[in-house]
Protein backbone atom coordinates (compact mmCIF):
# COMPACT_ATOMS: atom_id res chain seq x y z
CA UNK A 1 21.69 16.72 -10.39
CA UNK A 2 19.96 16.91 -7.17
CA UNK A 3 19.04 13.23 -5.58
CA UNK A 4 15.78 12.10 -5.35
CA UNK A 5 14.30 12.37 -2.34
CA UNK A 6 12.25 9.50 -0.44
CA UNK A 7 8.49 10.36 -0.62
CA UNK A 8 7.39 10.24 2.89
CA UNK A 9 3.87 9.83 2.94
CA UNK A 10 4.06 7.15 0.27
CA UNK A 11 6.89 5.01 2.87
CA UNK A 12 4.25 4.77 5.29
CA UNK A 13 1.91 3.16 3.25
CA UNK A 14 3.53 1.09 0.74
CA UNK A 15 6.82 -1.82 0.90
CA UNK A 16 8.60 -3.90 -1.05
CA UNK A 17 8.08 -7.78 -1.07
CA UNK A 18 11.34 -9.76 -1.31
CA UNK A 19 10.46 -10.22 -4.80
CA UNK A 20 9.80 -6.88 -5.84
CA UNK A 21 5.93 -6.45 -5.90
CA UNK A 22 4.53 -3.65 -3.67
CA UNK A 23 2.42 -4.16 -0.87
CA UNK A 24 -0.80 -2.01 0.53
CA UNK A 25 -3.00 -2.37 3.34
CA UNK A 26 -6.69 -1.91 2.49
CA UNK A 27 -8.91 1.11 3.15
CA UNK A 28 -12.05 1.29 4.59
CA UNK A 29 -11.06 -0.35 8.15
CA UNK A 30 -10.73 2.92 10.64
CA UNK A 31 -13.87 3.65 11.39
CA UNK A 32 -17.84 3.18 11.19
CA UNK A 33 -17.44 -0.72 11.53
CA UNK A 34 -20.68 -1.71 12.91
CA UNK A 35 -22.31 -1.72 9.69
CA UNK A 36 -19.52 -3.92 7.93
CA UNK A 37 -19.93 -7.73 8.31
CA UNK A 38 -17.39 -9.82 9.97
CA UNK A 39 -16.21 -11.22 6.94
CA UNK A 40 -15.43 -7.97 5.30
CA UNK A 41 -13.80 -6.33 8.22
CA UNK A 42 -11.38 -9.50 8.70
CA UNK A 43 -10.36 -9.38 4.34
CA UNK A 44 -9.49 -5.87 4.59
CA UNK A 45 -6.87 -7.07 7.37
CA UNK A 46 -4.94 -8.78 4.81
CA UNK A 47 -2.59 -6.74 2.73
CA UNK A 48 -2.91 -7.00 -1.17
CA UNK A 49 -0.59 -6.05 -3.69
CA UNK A 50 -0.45 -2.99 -6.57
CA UNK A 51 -1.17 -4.47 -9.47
CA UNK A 52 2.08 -3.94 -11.31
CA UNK A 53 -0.33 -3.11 -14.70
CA UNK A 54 -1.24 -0.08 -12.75
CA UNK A 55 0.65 2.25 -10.31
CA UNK A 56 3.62 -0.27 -8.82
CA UNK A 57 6.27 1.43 -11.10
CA UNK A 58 5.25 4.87 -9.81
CA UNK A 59 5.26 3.72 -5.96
CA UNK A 60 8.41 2.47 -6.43
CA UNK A 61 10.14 5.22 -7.61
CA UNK A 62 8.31 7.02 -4.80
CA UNK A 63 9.97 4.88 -2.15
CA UNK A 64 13.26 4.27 -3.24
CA UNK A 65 15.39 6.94 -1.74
């Protein structure tokens, strides 16, 4: 059986806490920012987690090569 091969795309986007949960950076922060308040532009700095309910289990199995 072949291994499984790192997905690239989703290594660039996604890591692993120390604890195991994944971490994303927000969308919605490349461009047309005038229009976006202060506050809203500085939250979508901060990186949030995948809820591990949802697609964590499937991320990691992207990223672990």
């Amino acid at each position: 059986m072949p291994k499984m091969k790192t997905h690239k795309g989703a290594k660039k986007r996604f890591s692993v806490t120390a604890k195991g949960k994944v971490r994303r950076f927000k969308a919605f922060k490349s461009h047309i920012l005038t229009k976006k308040t202060s506050k809203r532009k500085r939250n979508l700095r901060r990186p949030a987690m995948v809820t591990p309910a949802g697609d964590a289990k499937r991320v990691k199995r992207l990223i672990q090569a």
